[in-house]
ModelCIF file with pLDDT and N, C-alpha, C, O atoms, coordinates in Angstrom:
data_MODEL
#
_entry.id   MODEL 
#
_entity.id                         1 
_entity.type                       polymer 
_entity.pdbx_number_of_molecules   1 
#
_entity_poly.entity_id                      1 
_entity_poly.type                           'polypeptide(L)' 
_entity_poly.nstd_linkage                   no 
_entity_poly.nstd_monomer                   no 
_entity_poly.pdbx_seq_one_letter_code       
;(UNK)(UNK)(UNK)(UNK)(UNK)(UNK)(UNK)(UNK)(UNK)(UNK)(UNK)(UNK)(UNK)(UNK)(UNK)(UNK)
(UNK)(UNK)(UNK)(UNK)(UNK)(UNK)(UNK)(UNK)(UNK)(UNK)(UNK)(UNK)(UNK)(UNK)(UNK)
;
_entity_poly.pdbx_seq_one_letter_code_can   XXXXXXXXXXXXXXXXXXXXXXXXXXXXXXX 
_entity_poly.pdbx_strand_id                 A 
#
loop_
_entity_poly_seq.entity_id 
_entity_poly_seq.num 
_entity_poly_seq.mon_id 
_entity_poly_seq.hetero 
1 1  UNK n 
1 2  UNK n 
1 3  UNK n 
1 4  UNK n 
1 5  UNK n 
1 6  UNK n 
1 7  UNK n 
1 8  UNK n 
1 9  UNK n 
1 10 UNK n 
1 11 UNK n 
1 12 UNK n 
1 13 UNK n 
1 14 UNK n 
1 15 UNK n 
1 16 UNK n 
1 17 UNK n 
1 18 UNK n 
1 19 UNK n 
1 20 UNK n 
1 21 UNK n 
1 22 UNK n 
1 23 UNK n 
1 24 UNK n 
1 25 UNK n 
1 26 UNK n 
1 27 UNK n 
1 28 UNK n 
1 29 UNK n 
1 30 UNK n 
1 31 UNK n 
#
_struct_asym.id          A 
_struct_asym.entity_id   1 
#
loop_
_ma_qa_metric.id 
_ma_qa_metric.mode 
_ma_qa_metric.name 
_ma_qa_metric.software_group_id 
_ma_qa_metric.type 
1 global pLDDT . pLDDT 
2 local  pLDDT . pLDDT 
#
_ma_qa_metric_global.metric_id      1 
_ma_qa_metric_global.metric_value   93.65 
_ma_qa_metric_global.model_id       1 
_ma_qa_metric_global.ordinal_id     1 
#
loop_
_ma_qa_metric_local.label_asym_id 
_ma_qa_metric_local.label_comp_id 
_ma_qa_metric_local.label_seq_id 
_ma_qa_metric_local.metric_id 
_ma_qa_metric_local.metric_value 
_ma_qa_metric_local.model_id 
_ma_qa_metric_local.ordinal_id 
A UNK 1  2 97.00 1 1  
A UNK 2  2 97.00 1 2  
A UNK 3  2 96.00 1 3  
A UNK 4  2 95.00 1 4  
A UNK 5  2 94.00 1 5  
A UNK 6  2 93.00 1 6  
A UNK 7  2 94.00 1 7  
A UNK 8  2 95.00 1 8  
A UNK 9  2 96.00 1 9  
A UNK 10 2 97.00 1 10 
A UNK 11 2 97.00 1 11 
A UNK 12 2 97.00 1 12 
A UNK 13 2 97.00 1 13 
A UNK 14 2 96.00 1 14 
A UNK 15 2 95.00 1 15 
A UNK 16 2 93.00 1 16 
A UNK 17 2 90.00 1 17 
A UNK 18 2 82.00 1 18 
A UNK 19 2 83.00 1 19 
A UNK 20 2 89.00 1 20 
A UNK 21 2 90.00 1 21 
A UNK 22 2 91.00 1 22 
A UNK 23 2 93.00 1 23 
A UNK 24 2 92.00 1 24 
A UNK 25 2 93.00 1 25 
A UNK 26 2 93.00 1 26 
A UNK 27 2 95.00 1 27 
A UNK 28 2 95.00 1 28 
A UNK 29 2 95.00 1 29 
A UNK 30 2 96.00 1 30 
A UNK 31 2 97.00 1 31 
#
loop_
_atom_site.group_PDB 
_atom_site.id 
_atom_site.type_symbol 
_atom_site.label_atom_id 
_atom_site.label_alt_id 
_atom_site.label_comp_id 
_atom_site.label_asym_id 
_atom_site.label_entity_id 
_atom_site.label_seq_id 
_atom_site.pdbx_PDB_ins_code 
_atom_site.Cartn_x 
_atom_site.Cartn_y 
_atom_site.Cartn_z 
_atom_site.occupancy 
_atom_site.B_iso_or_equiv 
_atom_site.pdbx_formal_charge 
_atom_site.auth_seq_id 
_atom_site.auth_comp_id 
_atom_site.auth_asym_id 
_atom_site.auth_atom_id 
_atom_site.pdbx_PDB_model_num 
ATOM 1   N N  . UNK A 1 1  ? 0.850   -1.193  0.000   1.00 97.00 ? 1  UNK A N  1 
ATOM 2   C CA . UNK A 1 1  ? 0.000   0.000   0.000   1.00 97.00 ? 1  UNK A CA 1 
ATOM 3   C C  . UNK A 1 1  ? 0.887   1.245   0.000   1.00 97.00 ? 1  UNK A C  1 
ATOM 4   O O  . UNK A 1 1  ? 1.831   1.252   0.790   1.00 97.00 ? 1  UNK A O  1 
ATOM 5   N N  . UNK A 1 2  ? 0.649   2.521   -0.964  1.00 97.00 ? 2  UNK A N  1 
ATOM 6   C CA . UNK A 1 2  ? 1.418   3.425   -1.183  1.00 97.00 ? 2  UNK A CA 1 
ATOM 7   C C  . UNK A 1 2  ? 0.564   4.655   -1.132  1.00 97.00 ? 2  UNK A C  1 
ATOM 8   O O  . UNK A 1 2  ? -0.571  4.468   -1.570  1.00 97.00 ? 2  UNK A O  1 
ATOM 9   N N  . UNK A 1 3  ? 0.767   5.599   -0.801  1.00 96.00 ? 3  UNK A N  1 
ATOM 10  C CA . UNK A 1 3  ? -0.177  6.722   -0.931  1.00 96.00 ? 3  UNK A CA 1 
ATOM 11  C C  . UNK A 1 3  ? 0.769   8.121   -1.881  1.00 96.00 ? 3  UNK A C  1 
ATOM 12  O O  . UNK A 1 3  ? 1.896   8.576   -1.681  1.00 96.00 ? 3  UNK A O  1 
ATOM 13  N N  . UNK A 1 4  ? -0.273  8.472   -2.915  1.00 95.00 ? 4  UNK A N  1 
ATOM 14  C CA . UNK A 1 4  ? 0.684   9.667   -3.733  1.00 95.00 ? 4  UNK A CA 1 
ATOM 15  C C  . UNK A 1 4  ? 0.480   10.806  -3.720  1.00 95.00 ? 4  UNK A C  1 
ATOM 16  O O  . UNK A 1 4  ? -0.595  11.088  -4.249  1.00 95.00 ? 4  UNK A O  1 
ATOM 17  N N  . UNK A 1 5  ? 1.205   11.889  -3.231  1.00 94.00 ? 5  UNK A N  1 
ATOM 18  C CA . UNK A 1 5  ? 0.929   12.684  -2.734  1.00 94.00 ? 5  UNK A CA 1 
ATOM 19  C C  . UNK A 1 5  ? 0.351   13.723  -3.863  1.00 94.00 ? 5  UNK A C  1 
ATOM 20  O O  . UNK A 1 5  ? -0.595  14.503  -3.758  1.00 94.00 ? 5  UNK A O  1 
ATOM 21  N N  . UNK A 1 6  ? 1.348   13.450  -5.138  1.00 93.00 ? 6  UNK A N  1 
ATOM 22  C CA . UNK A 1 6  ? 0.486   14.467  -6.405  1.00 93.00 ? 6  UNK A CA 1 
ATOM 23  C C  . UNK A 1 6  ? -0.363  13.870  -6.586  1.00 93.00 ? 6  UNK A C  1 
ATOM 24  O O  . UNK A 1 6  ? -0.647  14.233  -7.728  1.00 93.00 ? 6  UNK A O  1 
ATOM 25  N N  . UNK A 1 7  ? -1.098  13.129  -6.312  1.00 94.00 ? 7  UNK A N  1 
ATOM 26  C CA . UNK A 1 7  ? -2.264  12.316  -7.472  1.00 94.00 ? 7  UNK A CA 1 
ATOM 27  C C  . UNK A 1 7  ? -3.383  12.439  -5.745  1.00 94.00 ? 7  UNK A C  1 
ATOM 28  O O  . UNK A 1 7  ? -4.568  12.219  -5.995  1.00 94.00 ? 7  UNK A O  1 
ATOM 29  N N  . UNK A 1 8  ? -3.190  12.642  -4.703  1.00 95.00 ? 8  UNK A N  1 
ATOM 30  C CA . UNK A 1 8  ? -3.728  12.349  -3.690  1.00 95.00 ? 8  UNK A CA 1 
ATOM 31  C C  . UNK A 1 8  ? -4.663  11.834  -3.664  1.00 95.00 ? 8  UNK A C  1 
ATOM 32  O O  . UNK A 1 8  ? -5.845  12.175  -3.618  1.00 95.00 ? 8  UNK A O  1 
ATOM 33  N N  . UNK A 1 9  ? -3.821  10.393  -3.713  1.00 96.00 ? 9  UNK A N  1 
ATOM 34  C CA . UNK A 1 9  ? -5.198  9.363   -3.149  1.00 96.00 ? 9  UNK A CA 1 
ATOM 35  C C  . UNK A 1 9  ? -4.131  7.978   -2.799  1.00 96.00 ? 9  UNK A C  1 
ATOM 36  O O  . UNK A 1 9  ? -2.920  8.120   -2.974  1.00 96.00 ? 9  UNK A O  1 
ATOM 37  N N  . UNK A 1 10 ? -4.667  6.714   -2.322  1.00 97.00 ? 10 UNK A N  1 
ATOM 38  C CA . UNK A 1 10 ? -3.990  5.373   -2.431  1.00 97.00 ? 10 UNK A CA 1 
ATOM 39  C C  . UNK A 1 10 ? -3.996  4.758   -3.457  1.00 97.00 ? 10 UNK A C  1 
ATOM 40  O O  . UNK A 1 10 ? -4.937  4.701   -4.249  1.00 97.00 ? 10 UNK A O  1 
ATOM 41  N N  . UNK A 1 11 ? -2.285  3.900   -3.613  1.00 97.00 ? 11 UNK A N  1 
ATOM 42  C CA . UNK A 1 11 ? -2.038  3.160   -4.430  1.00 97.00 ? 11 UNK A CA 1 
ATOM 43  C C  . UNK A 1 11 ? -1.481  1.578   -3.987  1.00 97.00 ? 11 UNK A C  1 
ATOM 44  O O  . UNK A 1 11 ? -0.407  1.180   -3.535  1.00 97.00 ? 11 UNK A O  1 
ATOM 45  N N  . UNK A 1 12 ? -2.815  0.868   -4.365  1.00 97.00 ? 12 UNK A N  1 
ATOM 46  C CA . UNK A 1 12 ? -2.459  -0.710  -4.282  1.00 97.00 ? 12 UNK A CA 1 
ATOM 47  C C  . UNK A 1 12 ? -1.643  -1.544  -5.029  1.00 97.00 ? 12 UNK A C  1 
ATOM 48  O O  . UNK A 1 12 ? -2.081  -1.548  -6.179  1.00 97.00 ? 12 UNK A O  1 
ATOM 49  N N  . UNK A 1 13 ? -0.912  -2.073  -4.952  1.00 97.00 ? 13 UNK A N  1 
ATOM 50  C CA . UNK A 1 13 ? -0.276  -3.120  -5.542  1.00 97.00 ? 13 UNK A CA 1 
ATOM 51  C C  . UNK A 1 13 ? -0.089  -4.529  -5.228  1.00 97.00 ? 13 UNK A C  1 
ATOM 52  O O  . UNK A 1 13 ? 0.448   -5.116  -4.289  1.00 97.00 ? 13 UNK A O  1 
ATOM 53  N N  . UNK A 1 14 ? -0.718  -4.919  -6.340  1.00 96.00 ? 14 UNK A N  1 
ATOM 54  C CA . UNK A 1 14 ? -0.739  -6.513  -6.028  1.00 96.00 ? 14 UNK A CA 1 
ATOM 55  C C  . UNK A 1 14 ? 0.592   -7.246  -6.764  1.00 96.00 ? 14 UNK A C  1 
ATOM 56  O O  . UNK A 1 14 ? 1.121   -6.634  -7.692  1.00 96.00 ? 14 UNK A O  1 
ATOM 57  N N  . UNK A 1 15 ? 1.045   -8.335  -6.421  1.00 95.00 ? 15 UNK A N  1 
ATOM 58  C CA . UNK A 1 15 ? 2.295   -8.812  -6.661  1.00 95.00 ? 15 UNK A CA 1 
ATOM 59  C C  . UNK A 1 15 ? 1.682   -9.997  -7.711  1.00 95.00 ? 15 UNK A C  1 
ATOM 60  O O  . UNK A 1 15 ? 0.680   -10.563 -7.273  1.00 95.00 ? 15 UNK A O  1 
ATOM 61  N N  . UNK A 1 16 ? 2.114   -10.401 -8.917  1.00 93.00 ? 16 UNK A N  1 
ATOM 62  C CA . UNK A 1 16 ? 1.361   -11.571 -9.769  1.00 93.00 ? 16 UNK A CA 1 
ATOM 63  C C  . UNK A 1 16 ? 2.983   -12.547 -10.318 1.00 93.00 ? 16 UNK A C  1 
ATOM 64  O O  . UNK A 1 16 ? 3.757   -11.883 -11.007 1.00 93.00 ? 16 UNK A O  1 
ATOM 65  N N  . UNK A 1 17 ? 3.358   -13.867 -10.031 1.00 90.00 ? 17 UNK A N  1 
ATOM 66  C CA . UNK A 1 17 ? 4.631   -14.378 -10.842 1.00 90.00 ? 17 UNK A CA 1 
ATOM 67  C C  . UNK A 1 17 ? 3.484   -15.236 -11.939 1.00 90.00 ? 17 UNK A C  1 
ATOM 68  O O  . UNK A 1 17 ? 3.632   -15.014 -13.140 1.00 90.00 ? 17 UNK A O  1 
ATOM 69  N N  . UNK A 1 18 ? 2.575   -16.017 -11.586 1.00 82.00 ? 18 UNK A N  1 
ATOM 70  C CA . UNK A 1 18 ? 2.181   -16.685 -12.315 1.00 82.00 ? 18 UNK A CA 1 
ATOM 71  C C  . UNK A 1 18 ? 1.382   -16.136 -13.710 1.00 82.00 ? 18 UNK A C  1 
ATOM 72  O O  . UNK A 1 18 ? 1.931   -15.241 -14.352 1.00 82.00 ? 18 UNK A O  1 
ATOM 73  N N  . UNK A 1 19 ? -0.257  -16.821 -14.291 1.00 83.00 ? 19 UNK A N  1 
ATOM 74  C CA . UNK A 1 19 ? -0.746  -15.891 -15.614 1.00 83.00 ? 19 UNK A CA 1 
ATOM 75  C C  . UNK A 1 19 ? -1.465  -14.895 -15.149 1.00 83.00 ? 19 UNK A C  1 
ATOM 76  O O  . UNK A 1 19 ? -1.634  -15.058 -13.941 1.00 83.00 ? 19 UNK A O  1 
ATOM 77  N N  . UNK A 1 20 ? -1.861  -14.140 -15.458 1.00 89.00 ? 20 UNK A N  1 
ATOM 78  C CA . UNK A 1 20 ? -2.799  -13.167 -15.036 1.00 89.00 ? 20 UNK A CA 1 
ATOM 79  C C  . UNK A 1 20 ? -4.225  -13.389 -15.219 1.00 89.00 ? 20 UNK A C  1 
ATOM 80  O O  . UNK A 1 20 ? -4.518  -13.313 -16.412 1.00 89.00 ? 20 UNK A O  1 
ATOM 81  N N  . UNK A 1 21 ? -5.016  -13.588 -14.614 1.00 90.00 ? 21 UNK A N  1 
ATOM 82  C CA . UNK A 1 21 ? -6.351  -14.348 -14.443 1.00 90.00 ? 21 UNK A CA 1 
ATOM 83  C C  . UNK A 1 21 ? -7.712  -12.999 -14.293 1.00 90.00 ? 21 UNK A C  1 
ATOM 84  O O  . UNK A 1 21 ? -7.384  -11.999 -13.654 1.00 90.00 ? 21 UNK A O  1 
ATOM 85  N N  . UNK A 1 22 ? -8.530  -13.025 -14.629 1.00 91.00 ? 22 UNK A N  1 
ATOM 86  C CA . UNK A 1 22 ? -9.816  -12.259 -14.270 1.00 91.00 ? 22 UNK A CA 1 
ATOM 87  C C  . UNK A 1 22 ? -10.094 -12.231 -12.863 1.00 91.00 ? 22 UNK A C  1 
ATOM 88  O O  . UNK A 1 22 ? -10.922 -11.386 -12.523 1.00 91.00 ? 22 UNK A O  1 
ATOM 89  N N  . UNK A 1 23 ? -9.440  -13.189 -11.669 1.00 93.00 ? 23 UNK A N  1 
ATOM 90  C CA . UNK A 1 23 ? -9.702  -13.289 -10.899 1.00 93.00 ? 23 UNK A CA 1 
ATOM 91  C C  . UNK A 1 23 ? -8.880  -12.246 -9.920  1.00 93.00 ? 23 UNK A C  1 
ATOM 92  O O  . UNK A 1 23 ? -9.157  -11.385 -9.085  1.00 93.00 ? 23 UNK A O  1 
ATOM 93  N N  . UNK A 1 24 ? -7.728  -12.821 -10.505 1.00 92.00 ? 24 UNK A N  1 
ATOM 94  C CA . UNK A 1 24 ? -6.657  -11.653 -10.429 1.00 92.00 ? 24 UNK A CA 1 
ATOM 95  C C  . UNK A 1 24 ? -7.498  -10.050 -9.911  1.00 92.00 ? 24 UNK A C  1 
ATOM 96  O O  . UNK A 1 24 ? -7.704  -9.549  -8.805  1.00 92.00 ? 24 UNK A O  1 
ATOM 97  N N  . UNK A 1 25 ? -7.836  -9.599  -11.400 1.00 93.00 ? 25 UNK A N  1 
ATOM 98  C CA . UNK A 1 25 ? -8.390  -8.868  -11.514 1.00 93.00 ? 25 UNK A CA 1 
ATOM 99  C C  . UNK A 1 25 ? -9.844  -7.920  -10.208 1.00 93.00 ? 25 UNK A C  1 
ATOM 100 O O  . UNK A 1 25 ? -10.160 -6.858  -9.670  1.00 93.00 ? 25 UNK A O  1 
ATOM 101 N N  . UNK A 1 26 ? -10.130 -9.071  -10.348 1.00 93.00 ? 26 UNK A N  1 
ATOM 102 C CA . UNK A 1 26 ? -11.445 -8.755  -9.876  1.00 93.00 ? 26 UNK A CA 1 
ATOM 103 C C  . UNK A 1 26 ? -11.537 -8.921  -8.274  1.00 93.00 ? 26 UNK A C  1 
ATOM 104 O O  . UNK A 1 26 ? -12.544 -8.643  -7.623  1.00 93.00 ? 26 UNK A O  1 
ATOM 105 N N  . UNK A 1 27 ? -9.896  -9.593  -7.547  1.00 95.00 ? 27 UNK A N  1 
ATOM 106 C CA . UNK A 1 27 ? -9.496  -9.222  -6.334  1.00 95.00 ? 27 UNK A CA 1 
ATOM 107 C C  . UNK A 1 27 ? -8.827  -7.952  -5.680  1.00 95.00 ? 27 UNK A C  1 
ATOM 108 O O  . UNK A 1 27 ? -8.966  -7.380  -4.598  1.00 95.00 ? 27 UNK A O  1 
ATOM 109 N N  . UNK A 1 28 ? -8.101  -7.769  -6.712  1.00 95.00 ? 28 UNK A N  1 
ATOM 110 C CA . UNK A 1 28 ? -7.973  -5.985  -6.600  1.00 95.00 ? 28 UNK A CA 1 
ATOM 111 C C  . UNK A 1 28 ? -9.116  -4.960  -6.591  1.00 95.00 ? 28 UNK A C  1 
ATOM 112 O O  . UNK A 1 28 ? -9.368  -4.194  -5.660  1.00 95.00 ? 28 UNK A O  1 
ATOM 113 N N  . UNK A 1 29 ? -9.666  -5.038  -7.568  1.00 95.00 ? 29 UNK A N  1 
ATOM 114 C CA . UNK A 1 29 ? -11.205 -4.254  -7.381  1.00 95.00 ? 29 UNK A CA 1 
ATOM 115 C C  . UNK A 1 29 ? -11.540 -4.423  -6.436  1.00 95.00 ? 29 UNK A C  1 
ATOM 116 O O  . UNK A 1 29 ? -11.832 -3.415  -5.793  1.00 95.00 ? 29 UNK A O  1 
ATOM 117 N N  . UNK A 1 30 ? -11.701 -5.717  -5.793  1.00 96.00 ? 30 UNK A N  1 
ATOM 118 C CA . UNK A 1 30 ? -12.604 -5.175  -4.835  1.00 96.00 ? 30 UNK A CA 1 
ATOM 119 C C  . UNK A 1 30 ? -11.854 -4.780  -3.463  1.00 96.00 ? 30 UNK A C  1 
ATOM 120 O O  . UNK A 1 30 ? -12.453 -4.201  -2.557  1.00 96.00 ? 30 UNK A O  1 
ATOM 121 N N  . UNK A 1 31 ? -10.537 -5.128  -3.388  1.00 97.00 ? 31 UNK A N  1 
ATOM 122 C CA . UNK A 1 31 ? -9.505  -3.911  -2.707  1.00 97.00 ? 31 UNK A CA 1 
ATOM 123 C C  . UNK A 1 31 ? -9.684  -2.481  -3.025  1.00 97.00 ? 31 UNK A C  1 
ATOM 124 O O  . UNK A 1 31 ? -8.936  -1.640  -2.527  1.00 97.00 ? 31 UNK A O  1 
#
């Protein structure tokens, strides 16, 4: 979790080694 101060707001990052999946996806969203 990162917060930016020009853009002011939070920035999530999720870590992925394997394929990138919809699920993927759609676990961040709802972070």
């Amino acid at each position: 979790v990162f917060y930016n101060r020009l853009l002011e707001c939070y920035v999530l990052i999720e870590l992925k080694i394997g394929k990138l999946t919809h699920q993927d996806i759609g676990q961040l969203q709802m972070y």
